[in-house]
PDB file of N, CA and C in Angstrom:
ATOM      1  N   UNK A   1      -0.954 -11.534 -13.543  1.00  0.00           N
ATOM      2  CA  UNK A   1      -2.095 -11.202 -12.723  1.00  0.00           C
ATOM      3  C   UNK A   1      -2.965 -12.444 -12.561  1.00  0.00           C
ATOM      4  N   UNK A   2      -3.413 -12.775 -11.622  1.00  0.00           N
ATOM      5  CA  UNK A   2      -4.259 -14.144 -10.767  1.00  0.00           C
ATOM      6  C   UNK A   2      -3.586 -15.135 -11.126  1.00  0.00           C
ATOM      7  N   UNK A   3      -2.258 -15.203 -10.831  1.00  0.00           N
ATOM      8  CA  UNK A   3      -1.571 -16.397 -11.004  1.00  0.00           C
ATOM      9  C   UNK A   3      -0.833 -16.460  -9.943  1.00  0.00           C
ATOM     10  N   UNK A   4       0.065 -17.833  -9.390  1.00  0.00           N
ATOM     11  CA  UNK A   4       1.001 -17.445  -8.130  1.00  0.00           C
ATOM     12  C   UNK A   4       2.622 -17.521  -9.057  1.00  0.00           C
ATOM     13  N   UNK A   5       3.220 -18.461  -7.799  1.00  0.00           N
ATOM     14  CA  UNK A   5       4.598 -18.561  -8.223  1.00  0.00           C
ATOM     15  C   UNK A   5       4.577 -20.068  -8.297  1.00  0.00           C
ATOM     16  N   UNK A   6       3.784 -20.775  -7.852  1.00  0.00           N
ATOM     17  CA  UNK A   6       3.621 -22.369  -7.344  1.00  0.00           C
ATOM     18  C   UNK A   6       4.000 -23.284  -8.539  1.00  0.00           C
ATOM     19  N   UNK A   7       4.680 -24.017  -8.532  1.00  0.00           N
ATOM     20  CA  UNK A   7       4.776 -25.143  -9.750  1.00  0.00           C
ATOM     21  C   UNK A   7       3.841 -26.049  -9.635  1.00  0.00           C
ATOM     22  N   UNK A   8       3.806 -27.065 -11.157  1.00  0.00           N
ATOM     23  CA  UNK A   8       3.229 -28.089 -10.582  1.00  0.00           C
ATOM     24  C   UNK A   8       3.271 -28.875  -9.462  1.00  0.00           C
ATOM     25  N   UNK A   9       2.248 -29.490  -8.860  1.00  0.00           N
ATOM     26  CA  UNK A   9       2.402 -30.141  -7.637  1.00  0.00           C
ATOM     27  C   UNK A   9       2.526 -29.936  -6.527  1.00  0.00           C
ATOM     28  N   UNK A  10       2.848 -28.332  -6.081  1.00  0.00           N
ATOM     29  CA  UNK A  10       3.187 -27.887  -4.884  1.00  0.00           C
ATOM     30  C   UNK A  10       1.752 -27.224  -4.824  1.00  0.00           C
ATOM     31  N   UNK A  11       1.922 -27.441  -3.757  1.00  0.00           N
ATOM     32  CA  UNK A  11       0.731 -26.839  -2.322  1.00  0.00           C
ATOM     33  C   UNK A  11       1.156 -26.223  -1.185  1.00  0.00           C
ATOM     34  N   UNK A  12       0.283 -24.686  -1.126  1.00  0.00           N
ATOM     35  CA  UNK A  12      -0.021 -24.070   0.522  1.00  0.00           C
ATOM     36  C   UNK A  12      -0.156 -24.744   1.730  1.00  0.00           C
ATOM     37  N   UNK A  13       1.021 -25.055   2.651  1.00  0.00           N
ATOM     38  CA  UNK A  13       0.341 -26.013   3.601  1.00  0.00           C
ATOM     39  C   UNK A  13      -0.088 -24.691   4.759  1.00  0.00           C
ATOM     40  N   UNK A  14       0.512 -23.559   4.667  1.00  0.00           N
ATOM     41  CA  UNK A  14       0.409 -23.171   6.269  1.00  0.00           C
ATOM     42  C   UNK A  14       0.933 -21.489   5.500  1.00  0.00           C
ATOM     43  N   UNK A  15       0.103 -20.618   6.072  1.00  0.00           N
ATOM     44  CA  UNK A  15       0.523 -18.569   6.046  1.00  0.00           C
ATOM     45  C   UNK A  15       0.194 -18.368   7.922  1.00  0.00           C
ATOM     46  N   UNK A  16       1.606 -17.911   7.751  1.00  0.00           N
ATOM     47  CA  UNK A  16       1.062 -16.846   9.073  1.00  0.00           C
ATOM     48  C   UNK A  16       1.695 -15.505   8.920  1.00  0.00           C
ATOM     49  N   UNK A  17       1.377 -14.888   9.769  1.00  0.00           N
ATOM     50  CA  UNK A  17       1.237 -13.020   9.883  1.00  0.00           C
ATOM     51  C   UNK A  17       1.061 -12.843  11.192  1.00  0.00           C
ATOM     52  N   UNK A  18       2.118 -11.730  11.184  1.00  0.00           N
ATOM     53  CA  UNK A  18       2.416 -11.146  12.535  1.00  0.00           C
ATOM     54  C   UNK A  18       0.775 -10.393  13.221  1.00  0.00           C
ATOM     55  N   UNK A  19       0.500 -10.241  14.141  1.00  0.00           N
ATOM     56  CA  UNK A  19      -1.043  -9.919  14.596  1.00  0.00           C
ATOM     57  C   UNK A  19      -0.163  -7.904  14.923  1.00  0.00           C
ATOM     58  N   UNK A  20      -0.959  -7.214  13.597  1.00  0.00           N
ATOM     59  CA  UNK A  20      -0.244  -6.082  13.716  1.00  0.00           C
ATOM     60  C   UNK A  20      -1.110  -5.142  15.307  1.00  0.00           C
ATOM     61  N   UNK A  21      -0.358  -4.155  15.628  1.00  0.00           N
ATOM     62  CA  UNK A  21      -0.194  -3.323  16.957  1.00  0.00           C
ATOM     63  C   UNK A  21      -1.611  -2.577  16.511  1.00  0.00           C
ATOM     64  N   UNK A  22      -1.613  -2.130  14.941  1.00  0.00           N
ATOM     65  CA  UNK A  22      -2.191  -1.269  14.682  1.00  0.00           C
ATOM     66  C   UNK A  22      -2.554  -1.150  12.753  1.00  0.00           C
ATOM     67  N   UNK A  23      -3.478  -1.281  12.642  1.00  0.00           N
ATOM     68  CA  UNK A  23      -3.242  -1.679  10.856  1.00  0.00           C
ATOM     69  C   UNK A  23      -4.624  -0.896  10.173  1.00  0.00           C
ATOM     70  N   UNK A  24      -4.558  -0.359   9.190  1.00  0.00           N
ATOM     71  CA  UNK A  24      -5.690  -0.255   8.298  1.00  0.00           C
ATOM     72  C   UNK A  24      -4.999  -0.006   6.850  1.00  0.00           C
ATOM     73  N   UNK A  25      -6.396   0.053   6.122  1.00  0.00           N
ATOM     74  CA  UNK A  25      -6.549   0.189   4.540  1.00  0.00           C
ATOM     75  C   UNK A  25      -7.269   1.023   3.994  1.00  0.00           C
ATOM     76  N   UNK A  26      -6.402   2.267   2.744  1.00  0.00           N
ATOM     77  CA  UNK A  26      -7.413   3.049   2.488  1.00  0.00           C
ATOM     78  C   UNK A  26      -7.016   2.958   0.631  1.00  0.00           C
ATOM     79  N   UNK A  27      -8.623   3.026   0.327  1.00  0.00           N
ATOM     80  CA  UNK A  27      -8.218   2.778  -1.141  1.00  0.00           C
ATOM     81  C   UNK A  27      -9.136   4.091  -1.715  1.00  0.00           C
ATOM     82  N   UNK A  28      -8.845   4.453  -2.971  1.00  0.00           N
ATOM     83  CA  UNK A  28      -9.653   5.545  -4.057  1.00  0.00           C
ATOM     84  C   UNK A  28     -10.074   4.369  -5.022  1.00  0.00           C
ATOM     85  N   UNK A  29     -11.510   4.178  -4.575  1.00  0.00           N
ATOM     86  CA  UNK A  29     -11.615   3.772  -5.962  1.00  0.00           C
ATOM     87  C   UNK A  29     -11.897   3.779  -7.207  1.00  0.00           C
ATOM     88  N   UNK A  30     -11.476   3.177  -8.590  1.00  0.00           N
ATOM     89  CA  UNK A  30     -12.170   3.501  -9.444  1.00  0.00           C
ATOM     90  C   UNK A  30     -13.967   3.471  -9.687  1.00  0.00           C
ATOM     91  N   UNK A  31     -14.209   4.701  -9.717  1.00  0.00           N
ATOM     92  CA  UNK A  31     -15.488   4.601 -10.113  1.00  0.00           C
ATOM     93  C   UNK A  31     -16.563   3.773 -10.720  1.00  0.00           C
ATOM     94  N   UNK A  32     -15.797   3.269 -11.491  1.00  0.00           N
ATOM     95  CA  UNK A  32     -16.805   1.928 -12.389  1.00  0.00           C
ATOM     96  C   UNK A  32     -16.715   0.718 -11.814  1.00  0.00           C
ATOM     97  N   UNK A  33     -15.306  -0.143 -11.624  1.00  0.00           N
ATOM     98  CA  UNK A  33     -15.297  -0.942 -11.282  1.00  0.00           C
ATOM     99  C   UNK A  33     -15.537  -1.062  -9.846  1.00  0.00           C
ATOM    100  N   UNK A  34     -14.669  -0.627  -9.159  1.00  0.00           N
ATOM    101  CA  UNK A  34     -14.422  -0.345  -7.248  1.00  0.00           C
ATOM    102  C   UNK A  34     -13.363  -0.824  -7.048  1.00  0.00           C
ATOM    103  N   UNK A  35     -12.537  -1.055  -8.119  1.00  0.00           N
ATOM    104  CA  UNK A  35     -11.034  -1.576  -7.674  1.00  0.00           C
ATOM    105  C   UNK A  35     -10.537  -0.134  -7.122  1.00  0.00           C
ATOM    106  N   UNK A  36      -9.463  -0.653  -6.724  1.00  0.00           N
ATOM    107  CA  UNK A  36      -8.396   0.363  -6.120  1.00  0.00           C
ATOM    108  C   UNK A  36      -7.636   1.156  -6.970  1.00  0.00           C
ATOM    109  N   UNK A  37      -7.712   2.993  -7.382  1.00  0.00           N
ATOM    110  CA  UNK A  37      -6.542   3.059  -8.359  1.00  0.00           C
ATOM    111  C   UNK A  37      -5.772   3.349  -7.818  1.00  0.00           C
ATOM    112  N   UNK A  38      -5.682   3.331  -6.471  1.00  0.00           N
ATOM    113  CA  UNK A  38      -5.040   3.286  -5.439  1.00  0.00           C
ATOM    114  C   UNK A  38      -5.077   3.125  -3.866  1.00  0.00           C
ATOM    115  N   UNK A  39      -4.345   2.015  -3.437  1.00  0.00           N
ATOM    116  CA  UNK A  39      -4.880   1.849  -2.481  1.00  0.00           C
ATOM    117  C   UNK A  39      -3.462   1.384  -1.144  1.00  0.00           C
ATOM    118  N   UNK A  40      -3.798   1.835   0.137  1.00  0.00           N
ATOM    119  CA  UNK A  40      -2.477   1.460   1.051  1.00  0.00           C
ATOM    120  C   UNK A  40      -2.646   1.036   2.250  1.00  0.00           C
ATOM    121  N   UNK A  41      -2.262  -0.027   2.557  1.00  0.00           N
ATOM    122  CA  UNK A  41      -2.081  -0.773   3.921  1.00  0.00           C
ATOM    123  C   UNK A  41      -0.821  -0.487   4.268  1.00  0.00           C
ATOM    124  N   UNK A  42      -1.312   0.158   6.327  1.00  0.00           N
ATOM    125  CA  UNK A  42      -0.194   0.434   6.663  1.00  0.00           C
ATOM    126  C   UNK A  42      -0.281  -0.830   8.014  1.00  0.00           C
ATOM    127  N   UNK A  43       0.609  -1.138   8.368  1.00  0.00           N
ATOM    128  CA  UNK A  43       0.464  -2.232   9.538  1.00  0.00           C
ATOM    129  C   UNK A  43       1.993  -1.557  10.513  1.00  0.00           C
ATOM    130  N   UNK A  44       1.581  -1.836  11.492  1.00  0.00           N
ATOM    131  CA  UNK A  44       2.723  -1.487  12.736  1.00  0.00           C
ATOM    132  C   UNK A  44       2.832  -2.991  13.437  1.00  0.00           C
ATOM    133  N   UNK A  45       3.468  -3.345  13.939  1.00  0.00           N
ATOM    134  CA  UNK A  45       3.565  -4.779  14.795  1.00  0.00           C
ATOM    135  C   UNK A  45       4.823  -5.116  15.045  1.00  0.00           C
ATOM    136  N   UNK A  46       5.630  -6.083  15.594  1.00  0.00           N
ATOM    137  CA  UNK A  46       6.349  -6.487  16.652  1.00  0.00           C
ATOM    138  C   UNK A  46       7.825  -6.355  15.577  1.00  0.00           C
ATOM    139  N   UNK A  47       7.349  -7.138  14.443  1.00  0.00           N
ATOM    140  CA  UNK A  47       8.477  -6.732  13.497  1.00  0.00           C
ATOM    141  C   UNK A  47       8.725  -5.855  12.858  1.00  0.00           C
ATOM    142  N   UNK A  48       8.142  -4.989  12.967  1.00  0.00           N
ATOM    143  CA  UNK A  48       8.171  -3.231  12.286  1.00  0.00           C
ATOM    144  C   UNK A  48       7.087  -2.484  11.633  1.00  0.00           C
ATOM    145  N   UNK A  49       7.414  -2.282  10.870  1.00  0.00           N
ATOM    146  CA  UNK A  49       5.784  -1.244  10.090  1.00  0.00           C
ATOM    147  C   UNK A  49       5.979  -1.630   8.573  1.00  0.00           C
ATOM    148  N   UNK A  50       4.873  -1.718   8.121  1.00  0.00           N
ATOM    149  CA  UNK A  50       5.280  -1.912   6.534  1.00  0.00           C
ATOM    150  C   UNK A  50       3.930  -1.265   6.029  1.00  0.00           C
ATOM    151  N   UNK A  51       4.452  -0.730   4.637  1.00  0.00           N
ATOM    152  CA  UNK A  51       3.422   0.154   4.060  1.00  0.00           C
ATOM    153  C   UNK A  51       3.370  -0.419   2.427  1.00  0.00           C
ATOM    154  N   UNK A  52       2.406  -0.944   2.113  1.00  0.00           N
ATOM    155  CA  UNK A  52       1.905  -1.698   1.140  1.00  0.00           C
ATOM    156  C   UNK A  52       1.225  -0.785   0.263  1.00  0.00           C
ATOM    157  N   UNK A  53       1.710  -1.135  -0.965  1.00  0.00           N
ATOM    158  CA  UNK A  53       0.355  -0.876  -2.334  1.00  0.00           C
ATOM    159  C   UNK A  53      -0.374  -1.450  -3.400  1.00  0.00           C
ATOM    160  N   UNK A  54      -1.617  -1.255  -3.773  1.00  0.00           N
ATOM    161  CA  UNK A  54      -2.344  -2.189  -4.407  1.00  0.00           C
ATOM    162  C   UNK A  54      -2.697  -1.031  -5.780  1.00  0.00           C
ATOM    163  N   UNK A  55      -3.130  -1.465  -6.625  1.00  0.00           N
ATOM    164  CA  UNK A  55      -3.611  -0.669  -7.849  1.00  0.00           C
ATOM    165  C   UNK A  55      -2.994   0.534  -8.465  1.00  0.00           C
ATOM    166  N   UNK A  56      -1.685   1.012  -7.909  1.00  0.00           N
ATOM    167  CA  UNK A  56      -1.309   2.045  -8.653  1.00  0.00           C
ATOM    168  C   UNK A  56      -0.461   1.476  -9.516  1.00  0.00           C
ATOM    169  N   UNK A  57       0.428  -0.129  -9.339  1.00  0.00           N
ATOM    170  CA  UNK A  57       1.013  -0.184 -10.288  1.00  0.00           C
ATOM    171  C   UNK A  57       0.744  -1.242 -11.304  1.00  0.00           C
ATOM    172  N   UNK A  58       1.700  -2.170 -11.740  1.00  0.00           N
ATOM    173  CA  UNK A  58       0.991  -3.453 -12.374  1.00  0.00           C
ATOM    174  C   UNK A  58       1.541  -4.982 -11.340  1.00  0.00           C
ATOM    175  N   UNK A  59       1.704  -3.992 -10.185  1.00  0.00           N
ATOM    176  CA  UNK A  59       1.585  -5.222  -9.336  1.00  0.00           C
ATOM    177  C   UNK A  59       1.876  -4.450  -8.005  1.00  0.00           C
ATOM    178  N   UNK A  60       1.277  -5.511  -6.726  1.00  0.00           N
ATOM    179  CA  UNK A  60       1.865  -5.044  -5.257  1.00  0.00           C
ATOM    180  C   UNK A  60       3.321  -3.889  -4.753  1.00  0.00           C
ATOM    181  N   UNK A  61       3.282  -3.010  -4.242  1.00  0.00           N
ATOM    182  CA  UNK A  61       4.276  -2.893  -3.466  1.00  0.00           C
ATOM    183  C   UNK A  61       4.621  -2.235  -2.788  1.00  0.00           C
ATOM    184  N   UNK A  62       6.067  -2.321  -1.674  1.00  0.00           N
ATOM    185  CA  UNK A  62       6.303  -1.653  -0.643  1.00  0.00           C
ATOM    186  C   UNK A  62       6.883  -0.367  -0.735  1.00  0.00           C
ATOM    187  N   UNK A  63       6.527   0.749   0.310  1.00  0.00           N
ATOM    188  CA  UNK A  63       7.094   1.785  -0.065  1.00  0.00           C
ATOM    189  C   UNK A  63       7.821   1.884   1.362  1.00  0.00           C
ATOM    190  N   UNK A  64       9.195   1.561   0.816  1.00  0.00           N
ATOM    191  CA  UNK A  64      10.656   1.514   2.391  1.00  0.00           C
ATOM    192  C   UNK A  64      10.949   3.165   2.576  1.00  0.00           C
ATOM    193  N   UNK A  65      10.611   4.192   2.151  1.00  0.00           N
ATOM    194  CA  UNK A  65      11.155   5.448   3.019  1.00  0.00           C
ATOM    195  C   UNK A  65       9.703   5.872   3.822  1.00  0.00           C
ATOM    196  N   UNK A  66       8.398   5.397   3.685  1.00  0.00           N
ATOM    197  CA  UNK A  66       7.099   5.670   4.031  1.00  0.00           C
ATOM    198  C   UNK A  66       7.436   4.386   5.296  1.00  0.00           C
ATOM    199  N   UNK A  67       7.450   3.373   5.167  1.00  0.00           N
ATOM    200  CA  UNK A  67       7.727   2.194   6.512  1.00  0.00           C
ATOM    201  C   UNK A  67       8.884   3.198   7.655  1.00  0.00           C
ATOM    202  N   UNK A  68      10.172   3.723   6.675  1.00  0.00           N
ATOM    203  CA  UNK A  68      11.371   3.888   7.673  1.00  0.00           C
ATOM    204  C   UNK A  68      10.443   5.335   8.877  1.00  0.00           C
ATOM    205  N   UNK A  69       9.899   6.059   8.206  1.00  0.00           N
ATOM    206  CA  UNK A  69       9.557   7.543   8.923  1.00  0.00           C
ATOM    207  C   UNK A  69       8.365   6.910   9.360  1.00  0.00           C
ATOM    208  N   UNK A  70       7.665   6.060   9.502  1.00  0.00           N
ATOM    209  CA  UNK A  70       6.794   5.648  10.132  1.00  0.00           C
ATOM    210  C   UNK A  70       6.775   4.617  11.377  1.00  0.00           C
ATOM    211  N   UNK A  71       8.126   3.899  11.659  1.00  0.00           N
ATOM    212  CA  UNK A  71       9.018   3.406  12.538  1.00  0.00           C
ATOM    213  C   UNK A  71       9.291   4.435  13.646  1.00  0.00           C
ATOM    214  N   UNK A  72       9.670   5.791  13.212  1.00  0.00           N
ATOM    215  CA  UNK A  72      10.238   6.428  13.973  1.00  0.00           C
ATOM    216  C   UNK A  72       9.020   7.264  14.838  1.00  0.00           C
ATOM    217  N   UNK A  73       7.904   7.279  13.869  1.00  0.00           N
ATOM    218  CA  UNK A  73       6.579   8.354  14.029  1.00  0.00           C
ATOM    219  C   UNK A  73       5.322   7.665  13.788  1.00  0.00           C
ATOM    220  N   UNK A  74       4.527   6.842  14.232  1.00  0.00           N
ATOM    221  CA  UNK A  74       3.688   6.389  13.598  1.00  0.00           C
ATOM    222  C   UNK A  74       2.162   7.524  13.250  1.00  0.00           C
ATOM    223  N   UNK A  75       2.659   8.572  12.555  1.00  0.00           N
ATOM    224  CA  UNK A  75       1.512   9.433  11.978  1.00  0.00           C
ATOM    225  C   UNK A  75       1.824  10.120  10.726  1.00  0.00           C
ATOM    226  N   UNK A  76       0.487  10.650  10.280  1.00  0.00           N
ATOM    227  CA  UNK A  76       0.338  10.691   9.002  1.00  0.00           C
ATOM    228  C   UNK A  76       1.105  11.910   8.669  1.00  0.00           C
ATOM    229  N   UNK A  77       1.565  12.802   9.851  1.00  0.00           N
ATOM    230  CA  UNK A  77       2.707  14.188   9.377  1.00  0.00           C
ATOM    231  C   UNK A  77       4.326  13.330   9.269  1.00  0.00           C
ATOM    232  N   UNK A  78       4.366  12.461  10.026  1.00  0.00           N
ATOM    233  CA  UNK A  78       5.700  11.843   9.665  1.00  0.00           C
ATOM    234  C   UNK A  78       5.719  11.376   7.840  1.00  0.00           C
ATOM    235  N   UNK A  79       5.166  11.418   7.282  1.00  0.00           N
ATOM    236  CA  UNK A  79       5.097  10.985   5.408  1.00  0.00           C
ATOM    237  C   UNK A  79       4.326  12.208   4.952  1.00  0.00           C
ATOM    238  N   UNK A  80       4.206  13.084   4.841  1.00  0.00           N
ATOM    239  CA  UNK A  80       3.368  13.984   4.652  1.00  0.00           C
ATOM    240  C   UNK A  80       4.589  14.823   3.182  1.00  0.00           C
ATOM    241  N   UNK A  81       5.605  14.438   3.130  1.00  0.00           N
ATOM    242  CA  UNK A  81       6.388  14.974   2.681  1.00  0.00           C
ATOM    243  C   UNK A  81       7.133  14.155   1.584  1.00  0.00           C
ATOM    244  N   UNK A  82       7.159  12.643   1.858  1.00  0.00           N
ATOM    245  CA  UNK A  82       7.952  11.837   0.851  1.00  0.00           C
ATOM    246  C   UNK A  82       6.640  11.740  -0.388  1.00  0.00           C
ATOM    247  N   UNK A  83       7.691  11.875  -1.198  1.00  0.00           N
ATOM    248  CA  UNK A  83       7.086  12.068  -2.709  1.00  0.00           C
ATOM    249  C   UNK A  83       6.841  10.121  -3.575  1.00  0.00           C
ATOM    250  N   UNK A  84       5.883   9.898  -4.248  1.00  0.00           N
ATOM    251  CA  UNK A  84       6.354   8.740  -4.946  1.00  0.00           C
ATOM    252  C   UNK A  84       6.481   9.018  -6.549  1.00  0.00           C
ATOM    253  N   UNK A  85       7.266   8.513  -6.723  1.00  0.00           N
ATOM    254  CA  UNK A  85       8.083   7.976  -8.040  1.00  0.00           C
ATOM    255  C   UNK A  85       6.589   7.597  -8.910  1.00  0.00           C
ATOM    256  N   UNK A  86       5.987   8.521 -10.215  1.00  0.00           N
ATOM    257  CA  UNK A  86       5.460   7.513 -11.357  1.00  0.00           C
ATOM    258  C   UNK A  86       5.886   6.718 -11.849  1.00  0.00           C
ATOM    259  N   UNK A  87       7.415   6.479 -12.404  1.00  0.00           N
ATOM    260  CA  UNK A  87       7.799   5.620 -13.332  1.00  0.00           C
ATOM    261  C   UNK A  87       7.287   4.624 -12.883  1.00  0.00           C
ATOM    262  N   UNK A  88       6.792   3.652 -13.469  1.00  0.00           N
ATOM    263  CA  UNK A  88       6.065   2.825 -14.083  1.00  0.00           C
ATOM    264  C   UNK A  88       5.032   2.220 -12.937  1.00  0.00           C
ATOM    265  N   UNK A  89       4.296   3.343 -12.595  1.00  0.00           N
ATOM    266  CA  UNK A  89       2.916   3.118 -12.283  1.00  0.00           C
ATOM    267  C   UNK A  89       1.892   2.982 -13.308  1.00  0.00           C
ATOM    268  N   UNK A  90       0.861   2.145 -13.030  1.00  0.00           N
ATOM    269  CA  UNK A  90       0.085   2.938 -13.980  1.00  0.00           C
ATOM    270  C   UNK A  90      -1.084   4.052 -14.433  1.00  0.00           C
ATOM    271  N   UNK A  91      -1.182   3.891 -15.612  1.00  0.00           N
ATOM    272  CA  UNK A  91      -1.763   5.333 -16.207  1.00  0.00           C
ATOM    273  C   UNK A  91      -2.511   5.059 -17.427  1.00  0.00           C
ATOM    274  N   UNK A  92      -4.190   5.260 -17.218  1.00  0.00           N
ATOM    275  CA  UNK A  92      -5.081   5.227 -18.112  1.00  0.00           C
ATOM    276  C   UNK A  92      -6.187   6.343 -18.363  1.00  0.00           C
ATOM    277  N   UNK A  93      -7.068   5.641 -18.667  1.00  0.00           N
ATOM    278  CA  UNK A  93      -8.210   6.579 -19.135  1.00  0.00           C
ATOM    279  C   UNK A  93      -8.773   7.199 -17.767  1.00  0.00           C
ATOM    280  N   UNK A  94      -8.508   6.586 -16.879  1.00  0.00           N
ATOM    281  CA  UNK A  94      -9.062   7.050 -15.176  1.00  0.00           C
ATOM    282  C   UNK A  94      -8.719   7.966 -14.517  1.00  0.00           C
ATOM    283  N   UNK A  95      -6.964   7.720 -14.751  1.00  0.00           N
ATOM    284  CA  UNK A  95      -5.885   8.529 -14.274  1.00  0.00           C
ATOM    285  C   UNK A  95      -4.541   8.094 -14.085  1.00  0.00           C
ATOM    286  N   UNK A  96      -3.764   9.220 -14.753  1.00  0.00           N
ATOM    287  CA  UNK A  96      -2.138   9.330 -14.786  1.00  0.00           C
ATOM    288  C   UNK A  96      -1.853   8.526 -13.690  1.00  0.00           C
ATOM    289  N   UNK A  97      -0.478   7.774 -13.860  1.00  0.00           N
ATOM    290  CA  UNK A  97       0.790   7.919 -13.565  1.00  0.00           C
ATOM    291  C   UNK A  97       0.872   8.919 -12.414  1.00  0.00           C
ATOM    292  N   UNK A  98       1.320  10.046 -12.718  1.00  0.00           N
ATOM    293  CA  UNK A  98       1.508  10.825 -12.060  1.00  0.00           C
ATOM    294  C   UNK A  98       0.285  10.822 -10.823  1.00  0.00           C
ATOM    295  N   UNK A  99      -0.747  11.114 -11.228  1.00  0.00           N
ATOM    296  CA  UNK A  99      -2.213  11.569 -10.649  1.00  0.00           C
ATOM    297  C   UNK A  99      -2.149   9.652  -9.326  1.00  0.00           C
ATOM    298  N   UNK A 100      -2.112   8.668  -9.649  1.00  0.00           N
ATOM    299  CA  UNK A 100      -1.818   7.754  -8.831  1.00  0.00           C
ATOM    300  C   UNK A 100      -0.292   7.304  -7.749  1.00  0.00           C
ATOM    301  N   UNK A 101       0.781   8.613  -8.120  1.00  0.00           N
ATOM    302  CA  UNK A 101       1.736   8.570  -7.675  1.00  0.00           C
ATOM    303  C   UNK A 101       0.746   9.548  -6.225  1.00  0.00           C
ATOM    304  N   UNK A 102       0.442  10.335  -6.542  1.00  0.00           N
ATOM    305  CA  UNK A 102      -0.187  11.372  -5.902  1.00  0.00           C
ATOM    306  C   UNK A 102      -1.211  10.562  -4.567  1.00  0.00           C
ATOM    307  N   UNK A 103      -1.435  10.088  -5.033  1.00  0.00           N
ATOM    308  CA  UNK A 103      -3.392   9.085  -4.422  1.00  0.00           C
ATOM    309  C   UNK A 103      -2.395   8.403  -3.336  1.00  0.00           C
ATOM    310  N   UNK A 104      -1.512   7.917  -3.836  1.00  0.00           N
ATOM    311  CA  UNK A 104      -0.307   6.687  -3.008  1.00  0.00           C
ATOM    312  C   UNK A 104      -0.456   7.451  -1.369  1.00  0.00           C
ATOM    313  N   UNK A 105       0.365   8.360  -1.522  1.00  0.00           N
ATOM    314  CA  UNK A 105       0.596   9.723  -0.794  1.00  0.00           C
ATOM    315  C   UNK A 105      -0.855  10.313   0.525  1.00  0.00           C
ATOM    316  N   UNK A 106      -1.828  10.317  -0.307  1.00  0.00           N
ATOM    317  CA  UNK A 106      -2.776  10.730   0.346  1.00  0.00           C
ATOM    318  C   UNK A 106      -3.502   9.601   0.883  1.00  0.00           C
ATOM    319  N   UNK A 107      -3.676   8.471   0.330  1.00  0.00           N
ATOM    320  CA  UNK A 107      -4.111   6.915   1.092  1.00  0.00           C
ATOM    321  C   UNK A 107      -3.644   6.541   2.742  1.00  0.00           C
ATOM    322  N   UNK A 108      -1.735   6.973   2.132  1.00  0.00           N
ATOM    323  CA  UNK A 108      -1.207   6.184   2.743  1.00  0.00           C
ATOM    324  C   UNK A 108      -1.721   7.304   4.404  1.00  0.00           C
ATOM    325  N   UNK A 109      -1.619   8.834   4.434  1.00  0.00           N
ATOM    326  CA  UNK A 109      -1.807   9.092   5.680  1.00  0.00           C
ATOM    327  C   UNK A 109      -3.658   9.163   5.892  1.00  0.00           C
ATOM    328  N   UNK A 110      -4.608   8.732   5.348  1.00  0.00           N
ATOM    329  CA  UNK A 110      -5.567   8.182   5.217  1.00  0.00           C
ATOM    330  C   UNK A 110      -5.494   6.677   6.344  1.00  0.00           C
ATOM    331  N   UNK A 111      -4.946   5.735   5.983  1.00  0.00           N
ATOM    332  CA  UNK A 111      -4.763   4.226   6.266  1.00  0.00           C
ATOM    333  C   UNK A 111      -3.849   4.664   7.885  1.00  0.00           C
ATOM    334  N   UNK A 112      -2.971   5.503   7.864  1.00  0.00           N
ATOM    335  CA  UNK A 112      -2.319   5.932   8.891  1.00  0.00           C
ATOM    336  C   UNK A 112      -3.353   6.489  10.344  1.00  0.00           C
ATOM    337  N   UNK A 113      -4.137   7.426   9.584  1.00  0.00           N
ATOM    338  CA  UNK A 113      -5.145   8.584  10.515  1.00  0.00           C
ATOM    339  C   UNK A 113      -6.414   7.519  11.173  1.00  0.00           C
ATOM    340  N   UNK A 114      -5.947   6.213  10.215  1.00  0.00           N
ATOM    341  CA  UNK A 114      -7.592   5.140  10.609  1.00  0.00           C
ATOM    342  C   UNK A 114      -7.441   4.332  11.139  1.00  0.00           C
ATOM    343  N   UNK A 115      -5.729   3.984  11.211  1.00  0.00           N
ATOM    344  CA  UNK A 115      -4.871   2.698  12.523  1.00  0.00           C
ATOM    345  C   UNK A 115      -5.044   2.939  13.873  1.00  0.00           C
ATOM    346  N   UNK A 116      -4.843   4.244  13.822  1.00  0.00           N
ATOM    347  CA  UNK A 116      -5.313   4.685  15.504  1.00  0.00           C
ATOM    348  C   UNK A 116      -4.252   5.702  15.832  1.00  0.00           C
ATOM    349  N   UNK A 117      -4.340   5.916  17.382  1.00  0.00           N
ATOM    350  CA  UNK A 117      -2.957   6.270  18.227  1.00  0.00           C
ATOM    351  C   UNK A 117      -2.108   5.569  18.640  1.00  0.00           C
TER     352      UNK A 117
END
């Protein structure tokens, strides 16, 4: 956590990103801090859709059956149905595993309902 992949000596010369069709972010946050105990960016754009997560696990990531039904549908009843996996999310004094598998789910057609039409 707040580290990259970079070795010594190497440097960022240049990031680019596709300019998405349609994109937002919806997070739950924890109460105390305001981090995310869960949180999901959905983006639509020229190269496809991708559906991102922040704070449910112990690091970033993509959820590929939430991107694939969202390719085909870009709305929040097209995912309304895929389930996520706890194993090894995490789970504290805030809330389960489970209880952030859950949040994933409800963010993601949240972040969906706030991209647009």
């Amino acid at each position: 956590m707040f580290s990259t992949a970079l070795e010594d000596g190497e440097i960022i010369t240049e990031v680019s990103f596709p300019i998405p069709e349609r994109a937002a972010y919806a997070k739950f946050d924890n109460p105390a801090s305001r981090y995310a105990m869960a949180g999901v960016f959905v983006a639509k754009s020229k190269i496809g859709v991708r559906v991102v997560v922040t704070g449910a696990g112990p690091s970033v990531f993509r959820v590929p059956d939430m991107e694939s039904a969202l390719a085909k549908s870009f709305t929040a009843e097209a995912i309304k149905c895929i389930k996520i996996d706890a194993d090894g999310l995490n789970s504290d004094i805030h809330a389960s595993a489970e209880y952030r598998a859950h949040l994933v789910g409800v963010m993601a057609a949240r972040a969906v309902k706030a991209a647009g039409p």
